[in-house]
C-alpha atoms as a PDB file:
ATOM      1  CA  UNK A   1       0.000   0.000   0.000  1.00  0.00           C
ATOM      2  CA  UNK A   2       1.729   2.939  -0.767  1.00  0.00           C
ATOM      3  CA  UNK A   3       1.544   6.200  -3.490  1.00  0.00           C
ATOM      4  CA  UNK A   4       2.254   6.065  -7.403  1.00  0.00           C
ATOM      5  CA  UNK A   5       6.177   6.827  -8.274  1.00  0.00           C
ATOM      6  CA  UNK A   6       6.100   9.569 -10.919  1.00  0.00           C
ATOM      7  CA  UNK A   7       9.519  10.372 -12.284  1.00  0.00           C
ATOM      8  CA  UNK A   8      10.811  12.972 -14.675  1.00  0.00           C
ATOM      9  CA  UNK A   9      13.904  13.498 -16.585  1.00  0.00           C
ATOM     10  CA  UNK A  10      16.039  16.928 -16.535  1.00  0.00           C
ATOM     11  CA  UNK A  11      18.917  18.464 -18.553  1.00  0.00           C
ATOM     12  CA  UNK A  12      20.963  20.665 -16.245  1.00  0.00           C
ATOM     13  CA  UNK A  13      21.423  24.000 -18.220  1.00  0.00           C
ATOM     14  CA  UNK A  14      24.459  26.183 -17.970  1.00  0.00           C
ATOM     15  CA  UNK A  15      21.912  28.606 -16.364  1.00  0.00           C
ATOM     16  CA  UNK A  16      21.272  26.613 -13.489  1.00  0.00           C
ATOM     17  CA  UNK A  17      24.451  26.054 -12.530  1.00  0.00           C
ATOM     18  CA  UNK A  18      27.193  28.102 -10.121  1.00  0.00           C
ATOM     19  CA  UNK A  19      30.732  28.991 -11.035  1.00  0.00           C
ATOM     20  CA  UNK A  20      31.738  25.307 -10.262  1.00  0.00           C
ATOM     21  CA  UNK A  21      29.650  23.865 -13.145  1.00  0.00           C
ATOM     22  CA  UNK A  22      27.912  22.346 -10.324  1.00  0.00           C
ATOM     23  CA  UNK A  23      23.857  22.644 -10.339  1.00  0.00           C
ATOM     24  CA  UNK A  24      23.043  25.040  -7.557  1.00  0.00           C
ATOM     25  CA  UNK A  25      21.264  23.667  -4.286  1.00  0.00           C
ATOM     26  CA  UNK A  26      17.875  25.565  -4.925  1.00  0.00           C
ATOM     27  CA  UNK A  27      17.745  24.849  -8.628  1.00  0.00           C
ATOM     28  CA  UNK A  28      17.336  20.869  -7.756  1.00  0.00           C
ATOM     29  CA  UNK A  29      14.888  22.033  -5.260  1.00  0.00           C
ATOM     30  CA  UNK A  30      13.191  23.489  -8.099  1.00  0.00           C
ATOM     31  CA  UNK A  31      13.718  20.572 -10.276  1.00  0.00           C
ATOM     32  CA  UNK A  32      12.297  18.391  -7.358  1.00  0.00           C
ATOM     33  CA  UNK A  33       9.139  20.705  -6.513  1.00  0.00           C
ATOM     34  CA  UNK A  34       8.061  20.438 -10.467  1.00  0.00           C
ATOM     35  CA  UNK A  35       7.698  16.730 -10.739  1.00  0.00           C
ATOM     36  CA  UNK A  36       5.403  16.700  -7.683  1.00  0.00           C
ATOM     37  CA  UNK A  37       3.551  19.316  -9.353  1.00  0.00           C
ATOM     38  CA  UNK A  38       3.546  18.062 -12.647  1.00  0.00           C
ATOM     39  CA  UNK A  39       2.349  15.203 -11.279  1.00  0.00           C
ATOM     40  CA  UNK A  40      -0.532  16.392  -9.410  1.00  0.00           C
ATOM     41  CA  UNK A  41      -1.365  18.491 -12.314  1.00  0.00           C
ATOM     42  CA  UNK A  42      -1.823  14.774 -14.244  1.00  0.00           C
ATOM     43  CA  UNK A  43      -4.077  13.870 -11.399  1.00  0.00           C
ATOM     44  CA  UNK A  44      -6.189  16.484 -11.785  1.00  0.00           C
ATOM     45  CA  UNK A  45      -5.571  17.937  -8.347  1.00  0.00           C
ATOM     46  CA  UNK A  46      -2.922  20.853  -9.592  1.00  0.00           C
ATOM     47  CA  UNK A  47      -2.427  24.370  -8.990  1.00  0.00           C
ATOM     48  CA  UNK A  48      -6.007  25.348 -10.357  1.00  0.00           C
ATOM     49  CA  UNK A  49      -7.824  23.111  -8.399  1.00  0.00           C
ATOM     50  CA  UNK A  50      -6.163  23.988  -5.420  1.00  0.00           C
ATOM     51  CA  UNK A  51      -6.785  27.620  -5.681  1.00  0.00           C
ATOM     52  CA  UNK A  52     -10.056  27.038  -6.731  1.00  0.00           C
ATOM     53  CA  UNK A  53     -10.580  25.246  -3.222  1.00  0.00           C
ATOM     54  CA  UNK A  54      -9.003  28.160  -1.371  1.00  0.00           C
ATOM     55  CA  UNK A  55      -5.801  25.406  -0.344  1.00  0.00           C
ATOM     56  CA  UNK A  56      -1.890  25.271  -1.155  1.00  0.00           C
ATOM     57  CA  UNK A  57       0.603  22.529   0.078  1.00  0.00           C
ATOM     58  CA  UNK A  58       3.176  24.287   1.787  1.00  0.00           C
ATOM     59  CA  UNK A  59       6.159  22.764   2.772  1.00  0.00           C
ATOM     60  CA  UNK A  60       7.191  22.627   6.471  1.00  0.00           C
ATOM     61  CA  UNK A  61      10.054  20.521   6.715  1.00  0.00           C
ATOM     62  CA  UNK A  62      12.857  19.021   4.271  1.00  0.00           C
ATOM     63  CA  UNK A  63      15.837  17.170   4.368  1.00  0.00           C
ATOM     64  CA  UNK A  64      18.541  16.518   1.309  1.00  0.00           C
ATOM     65  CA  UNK A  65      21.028  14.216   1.302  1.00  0.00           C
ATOM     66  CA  UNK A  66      23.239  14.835  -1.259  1.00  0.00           C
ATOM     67  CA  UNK A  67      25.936  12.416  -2.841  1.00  0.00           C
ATOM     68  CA  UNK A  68      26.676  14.611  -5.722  1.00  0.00           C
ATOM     69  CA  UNK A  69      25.342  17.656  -7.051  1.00  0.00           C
ATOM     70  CA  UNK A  70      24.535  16.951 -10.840  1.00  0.00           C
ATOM     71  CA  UNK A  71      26.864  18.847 -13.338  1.00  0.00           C
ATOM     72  CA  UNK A  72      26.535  21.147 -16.258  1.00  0.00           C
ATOM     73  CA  UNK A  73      25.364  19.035 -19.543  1.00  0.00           C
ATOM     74  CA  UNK A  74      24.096  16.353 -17.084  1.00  0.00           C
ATOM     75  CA  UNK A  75      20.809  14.159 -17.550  1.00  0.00           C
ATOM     76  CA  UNK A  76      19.193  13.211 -14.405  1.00  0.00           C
ATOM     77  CA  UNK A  77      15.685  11.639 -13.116  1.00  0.00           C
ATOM     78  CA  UNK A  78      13.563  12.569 -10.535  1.00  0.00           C
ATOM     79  CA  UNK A  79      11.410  10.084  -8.955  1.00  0.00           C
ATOM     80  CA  UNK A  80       9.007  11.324  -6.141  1.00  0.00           C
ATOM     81  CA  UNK A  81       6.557   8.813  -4.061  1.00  0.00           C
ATOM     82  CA  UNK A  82       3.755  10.059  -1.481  1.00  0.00           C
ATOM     83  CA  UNK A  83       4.531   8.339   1.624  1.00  0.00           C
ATOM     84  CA  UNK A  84       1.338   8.695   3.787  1.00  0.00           C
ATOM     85  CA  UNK A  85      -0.519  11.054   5.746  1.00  0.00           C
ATOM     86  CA  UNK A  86      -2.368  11.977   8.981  1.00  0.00           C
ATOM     87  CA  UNK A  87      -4.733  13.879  10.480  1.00  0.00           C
ATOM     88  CA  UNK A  88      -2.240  17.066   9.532  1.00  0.00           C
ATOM     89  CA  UNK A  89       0.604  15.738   7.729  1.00  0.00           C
ATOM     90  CA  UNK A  90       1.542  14.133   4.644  1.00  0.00           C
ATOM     91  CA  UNK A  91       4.984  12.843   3.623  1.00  0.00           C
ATOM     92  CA  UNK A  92       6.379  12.524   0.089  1.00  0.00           C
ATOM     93  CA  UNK A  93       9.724  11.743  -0.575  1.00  0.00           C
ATOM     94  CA  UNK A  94      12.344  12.485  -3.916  1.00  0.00           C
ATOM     95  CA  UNK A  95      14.830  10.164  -5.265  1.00  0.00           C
ATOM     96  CA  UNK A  96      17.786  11.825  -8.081  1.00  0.00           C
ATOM     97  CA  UNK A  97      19.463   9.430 -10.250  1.00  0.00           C
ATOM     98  CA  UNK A  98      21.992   9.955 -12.402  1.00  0.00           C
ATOM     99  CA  UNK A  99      22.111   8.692 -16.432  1.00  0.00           C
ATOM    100  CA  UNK A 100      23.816   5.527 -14.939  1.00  0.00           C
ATOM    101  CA  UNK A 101      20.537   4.612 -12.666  1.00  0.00           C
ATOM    102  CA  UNK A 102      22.536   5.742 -10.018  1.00  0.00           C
ATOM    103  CA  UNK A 103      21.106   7.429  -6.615  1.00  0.00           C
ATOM    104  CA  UNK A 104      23.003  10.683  -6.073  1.00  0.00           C
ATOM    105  CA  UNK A 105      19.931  12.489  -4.014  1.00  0.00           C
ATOM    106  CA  UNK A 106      17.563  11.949  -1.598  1.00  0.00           C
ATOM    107  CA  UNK A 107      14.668  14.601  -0.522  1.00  0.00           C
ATOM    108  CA  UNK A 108      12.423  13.749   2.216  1.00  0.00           C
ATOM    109  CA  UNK A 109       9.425  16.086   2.402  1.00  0.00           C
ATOM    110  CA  UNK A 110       6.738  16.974   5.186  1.00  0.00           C
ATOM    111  CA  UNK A 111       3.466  19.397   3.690  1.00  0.00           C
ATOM    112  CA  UNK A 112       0.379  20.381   5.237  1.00  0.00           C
ATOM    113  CA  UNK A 113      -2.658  21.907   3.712  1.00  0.00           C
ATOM    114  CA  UNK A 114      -3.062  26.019   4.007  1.00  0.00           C
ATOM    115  CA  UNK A 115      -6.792  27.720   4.019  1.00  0.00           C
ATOM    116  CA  UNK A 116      -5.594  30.922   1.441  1.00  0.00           C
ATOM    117  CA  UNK A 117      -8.285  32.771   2.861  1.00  0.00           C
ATOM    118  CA  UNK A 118      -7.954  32.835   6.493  1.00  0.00           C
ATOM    119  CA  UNK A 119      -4.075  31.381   6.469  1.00  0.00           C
ATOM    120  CA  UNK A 120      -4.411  28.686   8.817  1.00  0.00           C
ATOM    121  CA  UNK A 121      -3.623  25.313   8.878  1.00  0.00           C
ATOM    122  CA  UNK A 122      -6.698  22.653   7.967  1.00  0.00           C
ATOM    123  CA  UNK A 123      -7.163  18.991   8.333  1.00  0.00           C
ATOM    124  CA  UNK A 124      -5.842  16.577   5.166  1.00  0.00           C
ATOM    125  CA  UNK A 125      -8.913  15.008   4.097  1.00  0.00           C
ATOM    126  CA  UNK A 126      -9.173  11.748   2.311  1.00  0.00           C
ATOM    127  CA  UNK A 127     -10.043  13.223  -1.038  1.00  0.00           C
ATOM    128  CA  UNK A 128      -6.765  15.448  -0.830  1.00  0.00           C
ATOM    129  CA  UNK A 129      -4.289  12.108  -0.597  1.00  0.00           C
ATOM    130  CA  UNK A 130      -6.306   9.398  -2.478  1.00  0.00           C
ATOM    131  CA  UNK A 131      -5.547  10.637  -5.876  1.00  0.00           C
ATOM    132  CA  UNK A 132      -1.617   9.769  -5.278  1.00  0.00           C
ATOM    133  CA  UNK A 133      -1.789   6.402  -4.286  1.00  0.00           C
ATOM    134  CA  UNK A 134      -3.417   3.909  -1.813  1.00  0.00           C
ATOM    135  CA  UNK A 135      -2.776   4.899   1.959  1.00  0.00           C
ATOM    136  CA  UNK A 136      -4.458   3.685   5.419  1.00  0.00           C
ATOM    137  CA  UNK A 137      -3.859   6.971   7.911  1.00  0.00           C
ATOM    138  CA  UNK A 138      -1.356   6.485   9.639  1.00  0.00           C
ATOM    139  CA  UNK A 139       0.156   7.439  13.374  1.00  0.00           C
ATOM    140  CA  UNK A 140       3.574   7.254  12.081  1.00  0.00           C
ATOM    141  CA  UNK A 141       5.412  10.556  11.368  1.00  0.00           C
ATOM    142  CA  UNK A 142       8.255  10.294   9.436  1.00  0.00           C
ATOM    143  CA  UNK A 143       9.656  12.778  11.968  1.00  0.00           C
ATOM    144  CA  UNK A 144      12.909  14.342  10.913  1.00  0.00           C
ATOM    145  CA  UNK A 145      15.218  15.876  13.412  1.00  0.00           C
ATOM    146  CA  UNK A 146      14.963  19.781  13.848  1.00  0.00           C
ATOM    147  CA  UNK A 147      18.155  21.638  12.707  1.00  0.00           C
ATOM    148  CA  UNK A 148      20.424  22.955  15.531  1.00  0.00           C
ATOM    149  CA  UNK A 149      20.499  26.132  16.909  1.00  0.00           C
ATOM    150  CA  UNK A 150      22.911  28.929  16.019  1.00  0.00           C
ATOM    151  CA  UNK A 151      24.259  30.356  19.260  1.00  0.00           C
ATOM    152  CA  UNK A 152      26.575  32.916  17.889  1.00  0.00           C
ATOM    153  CA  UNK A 153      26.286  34.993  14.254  1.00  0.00           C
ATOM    154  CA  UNK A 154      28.740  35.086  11.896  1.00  0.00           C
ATOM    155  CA  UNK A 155      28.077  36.176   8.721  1.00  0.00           C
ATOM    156  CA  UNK A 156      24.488  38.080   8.057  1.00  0.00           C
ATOM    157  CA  UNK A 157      22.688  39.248   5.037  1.00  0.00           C
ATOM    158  CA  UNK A 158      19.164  41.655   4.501  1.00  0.00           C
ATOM    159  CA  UNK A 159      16.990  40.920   1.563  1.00  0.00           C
ATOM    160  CA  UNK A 160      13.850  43.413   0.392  1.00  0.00           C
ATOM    161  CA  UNK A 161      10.871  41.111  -0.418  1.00  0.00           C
ATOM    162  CA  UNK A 162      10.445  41.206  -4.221  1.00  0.00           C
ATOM    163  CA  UNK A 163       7.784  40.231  -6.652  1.00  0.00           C
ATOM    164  CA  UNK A 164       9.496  37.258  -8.342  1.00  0.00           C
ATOM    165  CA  UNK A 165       9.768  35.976  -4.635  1.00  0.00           C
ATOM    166  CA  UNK A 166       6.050  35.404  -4.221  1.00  0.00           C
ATOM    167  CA  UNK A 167       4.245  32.128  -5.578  1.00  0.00           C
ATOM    168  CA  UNK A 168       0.595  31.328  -5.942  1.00  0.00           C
ATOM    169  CA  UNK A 169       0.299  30.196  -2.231  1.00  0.00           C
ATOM    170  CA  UNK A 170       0.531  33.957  -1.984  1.00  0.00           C
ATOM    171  CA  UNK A 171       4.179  34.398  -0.144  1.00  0.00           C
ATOM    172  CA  UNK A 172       7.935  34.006  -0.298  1.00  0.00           C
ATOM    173  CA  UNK A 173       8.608  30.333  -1.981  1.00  0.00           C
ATOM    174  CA  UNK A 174      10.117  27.922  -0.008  1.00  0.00           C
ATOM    175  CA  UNK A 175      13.201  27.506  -2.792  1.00  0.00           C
ATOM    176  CA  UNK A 176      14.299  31.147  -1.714  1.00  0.00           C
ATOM    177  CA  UNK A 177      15.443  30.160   1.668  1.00  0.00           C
ATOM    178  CA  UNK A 178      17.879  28.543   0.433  1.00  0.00           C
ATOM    179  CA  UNK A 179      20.175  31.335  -1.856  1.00  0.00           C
ATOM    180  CA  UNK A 180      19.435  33.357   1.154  1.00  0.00           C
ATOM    181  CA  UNK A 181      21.207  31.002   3.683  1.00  0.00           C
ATOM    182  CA  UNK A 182      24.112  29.932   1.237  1.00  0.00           C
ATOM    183  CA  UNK A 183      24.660  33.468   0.193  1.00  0.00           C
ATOM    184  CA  UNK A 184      25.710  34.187   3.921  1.00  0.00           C
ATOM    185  CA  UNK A 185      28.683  32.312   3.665  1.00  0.00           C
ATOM    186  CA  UNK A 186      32.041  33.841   2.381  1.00  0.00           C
ATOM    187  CA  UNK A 187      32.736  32.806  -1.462  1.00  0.00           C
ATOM    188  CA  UNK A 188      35.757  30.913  -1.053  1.00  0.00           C
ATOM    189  CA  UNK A 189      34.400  28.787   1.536  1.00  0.00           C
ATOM    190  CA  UNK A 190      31.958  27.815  -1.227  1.00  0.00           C
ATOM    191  CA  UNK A 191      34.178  27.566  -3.822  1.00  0.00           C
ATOM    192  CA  UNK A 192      36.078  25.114  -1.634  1.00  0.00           C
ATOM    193  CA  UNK A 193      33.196  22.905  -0.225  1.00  0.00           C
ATOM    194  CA  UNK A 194      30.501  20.767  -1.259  1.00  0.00           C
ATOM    195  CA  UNK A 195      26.909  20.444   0.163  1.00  0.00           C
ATOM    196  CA  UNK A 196      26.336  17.510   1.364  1.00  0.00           C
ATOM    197  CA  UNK A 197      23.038  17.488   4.209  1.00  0.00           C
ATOM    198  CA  UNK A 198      20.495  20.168   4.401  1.00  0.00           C
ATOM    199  CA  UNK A 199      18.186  20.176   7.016  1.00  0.00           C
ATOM    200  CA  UNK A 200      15.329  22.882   6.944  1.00  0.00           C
ATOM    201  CA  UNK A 201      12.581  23.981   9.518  1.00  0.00           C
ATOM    202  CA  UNK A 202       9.689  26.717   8.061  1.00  0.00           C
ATOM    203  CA  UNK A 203       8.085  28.596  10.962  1.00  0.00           C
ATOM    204  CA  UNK A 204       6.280  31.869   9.584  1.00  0.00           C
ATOM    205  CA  UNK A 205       5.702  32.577   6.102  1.00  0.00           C
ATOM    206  CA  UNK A 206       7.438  35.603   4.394  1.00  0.00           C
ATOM    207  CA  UNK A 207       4.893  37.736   2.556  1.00  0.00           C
ATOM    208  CA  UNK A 208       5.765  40.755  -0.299  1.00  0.00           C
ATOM    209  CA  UNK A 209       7.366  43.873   0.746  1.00  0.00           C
ATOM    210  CA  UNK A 210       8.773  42.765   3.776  1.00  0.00           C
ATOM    211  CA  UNK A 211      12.652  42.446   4.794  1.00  0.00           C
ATOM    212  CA  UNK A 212      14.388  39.617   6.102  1.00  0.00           C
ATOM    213  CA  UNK A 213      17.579  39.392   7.772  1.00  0.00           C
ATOM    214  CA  UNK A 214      19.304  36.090   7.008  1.00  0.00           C
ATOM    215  CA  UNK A 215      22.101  34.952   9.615  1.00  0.00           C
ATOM    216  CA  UNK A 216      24.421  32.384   9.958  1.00  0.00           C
ATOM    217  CA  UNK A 217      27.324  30.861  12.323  1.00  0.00           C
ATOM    218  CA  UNK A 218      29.913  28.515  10.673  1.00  0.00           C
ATOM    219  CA  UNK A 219      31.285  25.860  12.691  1.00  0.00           C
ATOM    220  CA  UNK A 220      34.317  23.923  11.500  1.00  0.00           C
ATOM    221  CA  UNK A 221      34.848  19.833  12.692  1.00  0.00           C
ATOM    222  CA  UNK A 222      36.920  17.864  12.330  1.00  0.00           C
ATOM    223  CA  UNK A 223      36.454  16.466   8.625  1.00  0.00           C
ATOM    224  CA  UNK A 224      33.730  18.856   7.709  1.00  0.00           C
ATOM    225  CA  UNK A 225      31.737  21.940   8.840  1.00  0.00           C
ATOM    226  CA  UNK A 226      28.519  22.625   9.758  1.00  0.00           C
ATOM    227  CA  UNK A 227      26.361  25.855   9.187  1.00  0.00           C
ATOM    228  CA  UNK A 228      23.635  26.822  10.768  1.00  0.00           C
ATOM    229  CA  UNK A 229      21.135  29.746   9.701  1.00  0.00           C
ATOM    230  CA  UNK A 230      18.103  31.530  11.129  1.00  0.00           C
ATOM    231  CA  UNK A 231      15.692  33.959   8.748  1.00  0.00           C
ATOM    232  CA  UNK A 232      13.795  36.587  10.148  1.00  0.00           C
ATOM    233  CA  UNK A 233      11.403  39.050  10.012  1.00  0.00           C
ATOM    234  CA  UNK A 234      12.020  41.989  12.488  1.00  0.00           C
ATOM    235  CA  UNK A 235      12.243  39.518  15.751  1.00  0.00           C
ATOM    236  CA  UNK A 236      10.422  36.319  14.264  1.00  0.00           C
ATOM    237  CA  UNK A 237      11.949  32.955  12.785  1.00  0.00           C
ATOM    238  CA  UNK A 238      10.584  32.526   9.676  1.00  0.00           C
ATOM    239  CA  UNK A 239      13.250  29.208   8.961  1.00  0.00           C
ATOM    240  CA  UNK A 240      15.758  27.777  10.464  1.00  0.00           C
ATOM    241  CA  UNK A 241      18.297  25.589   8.317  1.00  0.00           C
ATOM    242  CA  UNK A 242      21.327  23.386   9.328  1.00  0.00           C
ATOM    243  CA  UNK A 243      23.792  22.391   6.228  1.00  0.00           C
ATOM    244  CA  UNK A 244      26.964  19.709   6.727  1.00  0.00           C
ATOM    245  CA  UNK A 245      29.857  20.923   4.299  1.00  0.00           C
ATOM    246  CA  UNK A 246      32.979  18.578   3.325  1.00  0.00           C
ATOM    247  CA  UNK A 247      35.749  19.478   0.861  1.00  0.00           C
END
């Protein structure tokens, strides 16, 4: 008993990649976000329909596990499963392989269901999680582990809420969390490193014309580092993200 696996093939453009020829951390996001919507588009339960019903799926908690970023000129797949739901809850999870078959991503994903109108949380119903698969509600929660807290800031970034940051859940998308945590972090240290975990936690949503201040302490262990990153708005966490580094 489980959901349908929809997949999806990709050609990473030049475009989408950083100065490394490696594909940038938000643009497989991306990637990943449009095969679940493409596929719920095929079920007939897409964008429209959603609006129509006054709902979005927003995304409250991810997890990547990265053993490779794809490269410039590359031809991956993306394979993405619904994993079950409950009363609030529904898991879905992401699979990247390469042109060999072989795994080089994981993306475990935890969404609940937003009223657009009064923007507050509602109950899954059946109808909303049928249409991907067979599923029994379950009391299971796929829980992930929350990201650490940064005690101590030290790199930090503002950002002016723009129109290309809003989607049609009607605030910031969850993709730009991302280039505003990495772009914290000095350039060579990028250069130099690799992504390899992200963990992120979504607490408040980030709506148009506001400003965010996006900060960040960088820990180095022993064979890798860890970096930890908190956006706000004025005094609130709107996300807070944890990324492991190695060279």
């Amino acid at each position: 008993m489980g959901g349908y696996v929809y997949s999806k093939d990709f050609y990473v453009m030049y475009s989408v990649c950083d100065f490394n020829k490696r594909l940038f951390p938000s643009e497989l996001i991306n990637m990943i976000m449009e095969v679940s919507t493409e596929q719920s588009e095929k079920l007939g339960v897409g964008v429209d329909y959603l609006l129509q019903n006054n709902k979005g799926w927003i995304l409250i908690q991810s997890n990547l596990e990265i053993k490779r970023l794809p490269e410039f000129k590359e031809k991956i797949t993306i394979f993405t499963e619904a994993k079950g739901f409950n009363k609030f809850f529904a898991y879905r999870e992401f699979t990247v392989k390469d042109s060999n078959g072989d795994e080089i991503a994981k993306y475990y994903t935890t969404f609940m269901i937003l009223d657009l109108k009064e923007r507050t949380f509602v109950k899954i119903e059946k109808d909303d999680i049928d249409v991907y698969g067979t599923f029994d509600e379950t009391n299971e929660t796929f829980k992930m582990p929350k990201p650490k807290k940064l005690k101590d800031v030290t790199h930090e970034k503002k950002y002016h809420i723009r129109y290309s940051d809003i989607d049609t859940n009607g605030h910031v998308n969850n993709v730009k969390y991302l280039d505003w945590s990495i772009d914290t972090l000095p350039i060579e240290f990028i250069k130099d490193h690799s992504l390899k975990t992200m963990n992120i936690k979504y607490e408040k949503e980030i709506m148009y014309g506001e400003e965010i201040e996006s900060v960040c302490q960088l820990i180095e262990n022993e064979t890798s580092y860890t970096s930890l990153h908190v956006i706000k708005v004025g005094e609130k966490v709107a996300a807070q993200i944890e990324y492991q580094w190695v060279k």
